[in-house]
N, C-alpha and C. Protein backbone atom coordinates (compact mmCIF):
# COMPACT_ATOMS: atom_id res chain seq x y z
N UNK A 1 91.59 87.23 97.31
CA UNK A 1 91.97 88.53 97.82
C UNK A 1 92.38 89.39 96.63
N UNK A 2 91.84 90.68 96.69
CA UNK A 2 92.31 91.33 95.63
C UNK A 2 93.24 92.20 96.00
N UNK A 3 94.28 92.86 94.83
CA UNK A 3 95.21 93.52 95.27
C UNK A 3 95.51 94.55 94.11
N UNK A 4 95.77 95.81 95.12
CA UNK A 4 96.35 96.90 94.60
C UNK A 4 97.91 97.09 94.34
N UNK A 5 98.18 97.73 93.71
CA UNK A 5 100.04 98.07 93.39
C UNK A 5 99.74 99.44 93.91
N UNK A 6 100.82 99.73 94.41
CA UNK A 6 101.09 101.26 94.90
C UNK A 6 102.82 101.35 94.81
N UNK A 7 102.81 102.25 93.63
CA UNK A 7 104.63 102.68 93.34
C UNK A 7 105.17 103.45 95.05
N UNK A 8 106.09 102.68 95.27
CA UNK A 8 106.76 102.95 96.91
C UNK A 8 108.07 103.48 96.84
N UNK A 9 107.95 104.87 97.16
CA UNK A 9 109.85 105.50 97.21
C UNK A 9 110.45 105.35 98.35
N UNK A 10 111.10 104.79 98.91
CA UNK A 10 111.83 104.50 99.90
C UNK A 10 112.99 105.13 100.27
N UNK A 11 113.69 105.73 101.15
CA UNK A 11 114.61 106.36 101.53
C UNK A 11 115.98 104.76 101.20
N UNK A 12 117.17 105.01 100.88
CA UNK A 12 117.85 103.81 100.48
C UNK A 12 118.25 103.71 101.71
N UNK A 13 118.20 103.73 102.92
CA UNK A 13 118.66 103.14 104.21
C UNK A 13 117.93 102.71 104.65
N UNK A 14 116.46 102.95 104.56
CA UNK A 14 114.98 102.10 104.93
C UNK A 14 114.81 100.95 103.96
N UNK A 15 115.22 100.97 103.05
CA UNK A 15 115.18 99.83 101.90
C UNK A 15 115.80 98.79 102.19
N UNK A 16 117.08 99.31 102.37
CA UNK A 16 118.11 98.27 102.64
C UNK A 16 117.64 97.69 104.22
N UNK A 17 117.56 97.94 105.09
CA UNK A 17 117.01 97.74 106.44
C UNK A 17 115.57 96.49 105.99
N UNK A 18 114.96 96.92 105.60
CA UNK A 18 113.65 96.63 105.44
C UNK A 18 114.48 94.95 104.46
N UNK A 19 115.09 95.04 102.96
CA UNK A 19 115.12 94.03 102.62
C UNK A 19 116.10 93.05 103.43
N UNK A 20 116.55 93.55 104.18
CA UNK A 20 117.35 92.90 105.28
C UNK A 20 117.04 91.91 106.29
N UNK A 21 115.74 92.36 106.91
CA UNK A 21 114.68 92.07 107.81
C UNK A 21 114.08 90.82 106.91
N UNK A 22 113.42 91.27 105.90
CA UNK A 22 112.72 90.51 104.64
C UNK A 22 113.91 88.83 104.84
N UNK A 23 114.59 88.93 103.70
CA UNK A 23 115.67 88.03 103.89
C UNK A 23 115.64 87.49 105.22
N UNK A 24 116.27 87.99 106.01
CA UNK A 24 116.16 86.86 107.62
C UNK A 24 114.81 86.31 108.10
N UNK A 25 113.74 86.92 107.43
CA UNK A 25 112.17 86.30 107.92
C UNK A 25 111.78 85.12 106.84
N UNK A 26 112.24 85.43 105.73
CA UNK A 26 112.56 84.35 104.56
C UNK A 26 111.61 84.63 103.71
N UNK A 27 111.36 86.00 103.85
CA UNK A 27 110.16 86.53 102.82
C UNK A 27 110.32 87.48 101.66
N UNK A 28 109.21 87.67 100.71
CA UNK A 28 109.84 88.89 99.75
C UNK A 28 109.96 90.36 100.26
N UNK A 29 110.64 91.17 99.68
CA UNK A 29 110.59 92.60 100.50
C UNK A 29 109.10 93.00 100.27
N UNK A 30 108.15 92.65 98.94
CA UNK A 30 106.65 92.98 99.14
C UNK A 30 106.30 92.85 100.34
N UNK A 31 105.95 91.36 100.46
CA UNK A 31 105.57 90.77 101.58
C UNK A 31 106.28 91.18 103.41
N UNK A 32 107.41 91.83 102.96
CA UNK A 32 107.65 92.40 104.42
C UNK A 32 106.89 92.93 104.68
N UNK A 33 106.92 94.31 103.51
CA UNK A 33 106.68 95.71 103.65
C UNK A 33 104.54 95.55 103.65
N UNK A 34 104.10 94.59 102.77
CA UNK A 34 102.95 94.60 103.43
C UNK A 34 102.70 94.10 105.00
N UNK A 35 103.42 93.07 105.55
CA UNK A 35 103.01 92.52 106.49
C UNK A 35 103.23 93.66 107.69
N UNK A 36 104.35 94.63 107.16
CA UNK A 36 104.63 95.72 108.12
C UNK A 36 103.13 96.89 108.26
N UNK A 37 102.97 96.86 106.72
CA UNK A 37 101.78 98.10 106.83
C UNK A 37 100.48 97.48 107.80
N UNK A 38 100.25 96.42 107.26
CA UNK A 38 99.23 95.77 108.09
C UNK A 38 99.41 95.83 109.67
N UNK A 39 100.60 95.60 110.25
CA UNK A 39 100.55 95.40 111.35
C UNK A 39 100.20 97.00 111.78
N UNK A 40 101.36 97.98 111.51
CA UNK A 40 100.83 99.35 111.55
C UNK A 40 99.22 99.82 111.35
N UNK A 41 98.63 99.13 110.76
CA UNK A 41 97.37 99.45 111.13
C UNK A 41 96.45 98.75 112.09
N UNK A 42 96.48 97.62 112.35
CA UNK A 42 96.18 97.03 113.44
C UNK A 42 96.14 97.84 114.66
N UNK A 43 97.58 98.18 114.88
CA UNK A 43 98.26 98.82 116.04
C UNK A 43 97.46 100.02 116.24
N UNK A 44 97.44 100.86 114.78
CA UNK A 44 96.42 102.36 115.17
C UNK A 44 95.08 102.09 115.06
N UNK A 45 94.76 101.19 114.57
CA UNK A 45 93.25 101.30 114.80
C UNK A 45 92.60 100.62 116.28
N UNK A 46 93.91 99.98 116.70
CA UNK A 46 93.29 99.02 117.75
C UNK A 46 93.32 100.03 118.70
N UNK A 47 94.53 101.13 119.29
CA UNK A 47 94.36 102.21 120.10
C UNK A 47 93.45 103.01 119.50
N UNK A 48 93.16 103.80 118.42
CA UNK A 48 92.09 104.62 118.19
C UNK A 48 90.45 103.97 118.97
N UNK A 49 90.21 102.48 118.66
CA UNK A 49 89.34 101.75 118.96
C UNK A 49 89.31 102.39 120.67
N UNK A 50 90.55 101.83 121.28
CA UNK A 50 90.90 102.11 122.93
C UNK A 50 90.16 103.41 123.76
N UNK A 51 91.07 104.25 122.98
CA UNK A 51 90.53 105.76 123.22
C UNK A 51 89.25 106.20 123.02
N UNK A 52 88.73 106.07 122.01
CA UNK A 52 87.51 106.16 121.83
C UNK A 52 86.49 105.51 122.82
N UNK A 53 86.90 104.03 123.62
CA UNK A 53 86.07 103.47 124.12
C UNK A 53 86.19 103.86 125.60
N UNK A 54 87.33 104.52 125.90
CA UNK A 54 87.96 105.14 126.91
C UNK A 54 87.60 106.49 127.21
N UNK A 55 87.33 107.09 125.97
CA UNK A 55 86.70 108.76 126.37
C UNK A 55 85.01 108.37 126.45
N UNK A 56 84.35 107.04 126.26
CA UNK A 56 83.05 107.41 126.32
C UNK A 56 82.50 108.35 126.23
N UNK A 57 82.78 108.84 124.95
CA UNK A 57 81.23 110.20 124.80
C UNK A 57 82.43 111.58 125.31
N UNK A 58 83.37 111.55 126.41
CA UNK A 58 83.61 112.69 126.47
C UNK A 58 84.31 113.68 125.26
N UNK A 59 84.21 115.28 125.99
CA UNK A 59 84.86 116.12 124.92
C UNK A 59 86.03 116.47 125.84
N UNK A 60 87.09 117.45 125.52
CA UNK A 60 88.20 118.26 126.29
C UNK A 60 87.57 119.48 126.84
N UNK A 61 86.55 119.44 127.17
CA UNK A 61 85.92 121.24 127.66
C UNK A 61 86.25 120.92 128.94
N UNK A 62 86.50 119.74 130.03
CA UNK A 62 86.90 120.34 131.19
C UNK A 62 87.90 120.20 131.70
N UNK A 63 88.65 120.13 130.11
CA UNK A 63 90.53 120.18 130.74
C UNK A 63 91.08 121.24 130.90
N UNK A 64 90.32 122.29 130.78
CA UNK A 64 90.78 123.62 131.26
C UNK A 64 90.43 123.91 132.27
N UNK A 65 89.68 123.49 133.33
CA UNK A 65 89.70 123.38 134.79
C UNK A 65 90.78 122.34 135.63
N UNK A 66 91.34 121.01 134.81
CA UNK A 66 92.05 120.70 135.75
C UNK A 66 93.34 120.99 135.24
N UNK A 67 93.23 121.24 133.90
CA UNK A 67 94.90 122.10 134.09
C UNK A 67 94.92 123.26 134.45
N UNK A 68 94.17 123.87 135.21
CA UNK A 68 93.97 125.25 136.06
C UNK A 68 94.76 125.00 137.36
N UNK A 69 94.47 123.45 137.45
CA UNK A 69 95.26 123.03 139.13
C UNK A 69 96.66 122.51 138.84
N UNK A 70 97.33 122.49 137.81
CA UNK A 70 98.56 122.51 137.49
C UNK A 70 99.42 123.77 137.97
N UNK A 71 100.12 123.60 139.21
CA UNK A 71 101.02 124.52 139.72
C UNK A 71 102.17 124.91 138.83
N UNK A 72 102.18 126.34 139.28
CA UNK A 72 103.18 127.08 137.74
C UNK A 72 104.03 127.13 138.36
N UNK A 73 105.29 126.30 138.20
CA UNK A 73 106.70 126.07 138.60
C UNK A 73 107.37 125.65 137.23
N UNK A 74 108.81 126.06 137.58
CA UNK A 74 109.57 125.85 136.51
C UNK A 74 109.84 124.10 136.22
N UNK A 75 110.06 123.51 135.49
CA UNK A 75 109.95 121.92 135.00
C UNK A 75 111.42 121.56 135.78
N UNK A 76 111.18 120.30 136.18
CA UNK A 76 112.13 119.49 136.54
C UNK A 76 113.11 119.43 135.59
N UNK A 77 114.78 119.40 136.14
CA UNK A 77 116.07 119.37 135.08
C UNK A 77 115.29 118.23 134.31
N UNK A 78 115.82 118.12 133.42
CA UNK A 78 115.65 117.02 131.95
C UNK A 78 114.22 117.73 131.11
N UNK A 79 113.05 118.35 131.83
CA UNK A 79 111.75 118.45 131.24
C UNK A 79 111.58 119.41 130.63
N UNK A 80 112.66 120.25 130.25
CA UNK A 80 112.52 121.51 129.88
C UNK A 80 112.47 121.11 128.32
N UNK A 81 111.65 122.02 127.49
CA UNK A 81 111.44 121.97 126.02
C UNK A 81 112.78 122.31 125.71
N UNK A 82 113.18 122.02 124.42
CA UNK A 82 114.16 122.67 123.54
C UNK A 82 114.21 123.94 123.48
N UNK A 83 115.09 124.58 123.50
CA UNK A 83 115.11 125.95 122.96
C UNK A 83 114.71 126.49 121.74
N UNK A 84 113.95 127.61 121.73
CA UNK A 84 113.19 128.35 120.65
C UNK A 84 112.04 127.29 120.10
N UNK A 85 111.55 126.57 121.14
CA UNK A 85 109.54 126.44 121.22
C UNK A 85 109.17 127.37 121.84
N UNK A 86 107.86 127.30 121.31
CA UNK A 86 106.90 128.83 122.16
C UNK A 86 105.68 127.29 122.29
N UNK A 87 105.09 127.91 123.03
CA UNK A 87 103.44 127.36 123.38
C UNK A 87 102.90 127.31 122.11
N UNK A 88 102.94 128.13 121.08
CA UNK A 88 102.46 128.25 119.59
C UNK A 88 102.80 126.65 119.07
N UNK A 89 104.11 126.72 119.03
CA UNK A 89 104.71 125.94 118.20
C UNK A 89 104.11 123.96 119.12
N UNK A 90 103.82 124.28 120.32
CA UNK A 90 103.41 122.63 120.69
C UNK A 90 101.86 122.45 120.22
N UNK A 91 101.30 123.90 119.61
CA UNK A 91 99.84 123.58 119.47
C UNK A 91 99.83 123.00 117.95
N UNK A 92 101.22 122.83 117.13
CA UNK A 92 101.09 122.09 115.90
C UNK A 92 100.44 121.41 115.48
């Protein structure tokens, strides 16, 4: 297996956390922190895989007909956005 180095800045409360974890698994903090990235990609590629196999072929062109049938009422207590979002700001 070949291997790359990649210089890693870490926030010092993710470090410490992370060599923490490391230690109780009985491993090096490398070896956490790769076994962590790896799994993180697993995880997104295996849903990207999902979705993709799940939209078969489709596009979003006819989600503007069924969110047409979305009744315009004000959101249930708890569902309300934060204050000072606009519609702009969720199209981020």
């Amino acid at each position: 297996m070949s291997k790359a180095t990649y210089p890693l800045k870490l926030p010092t409360s993710i470090k410490a956390a992370a060599a923490r974890l490391a230690k109780e698994d009985g491993v090096s903090l490398n070896q956490w922190i790769a076994t962590a990235v790896a799994q993180k990609i697993g995880a997104v590629e295996t849903a990207a895989e999902f979705f993709t196999r799940r939209a078969k072929g489709r596009t979003g062109s006819g989600l503007g007909r069924i969110l047409d049938k979305v009744p315009n009422r004000l959101p249930e207590p708890g569902d309300e956005l934060p204050e000072g979002w606009t519609p702009d700001r969720l199209r981020q």
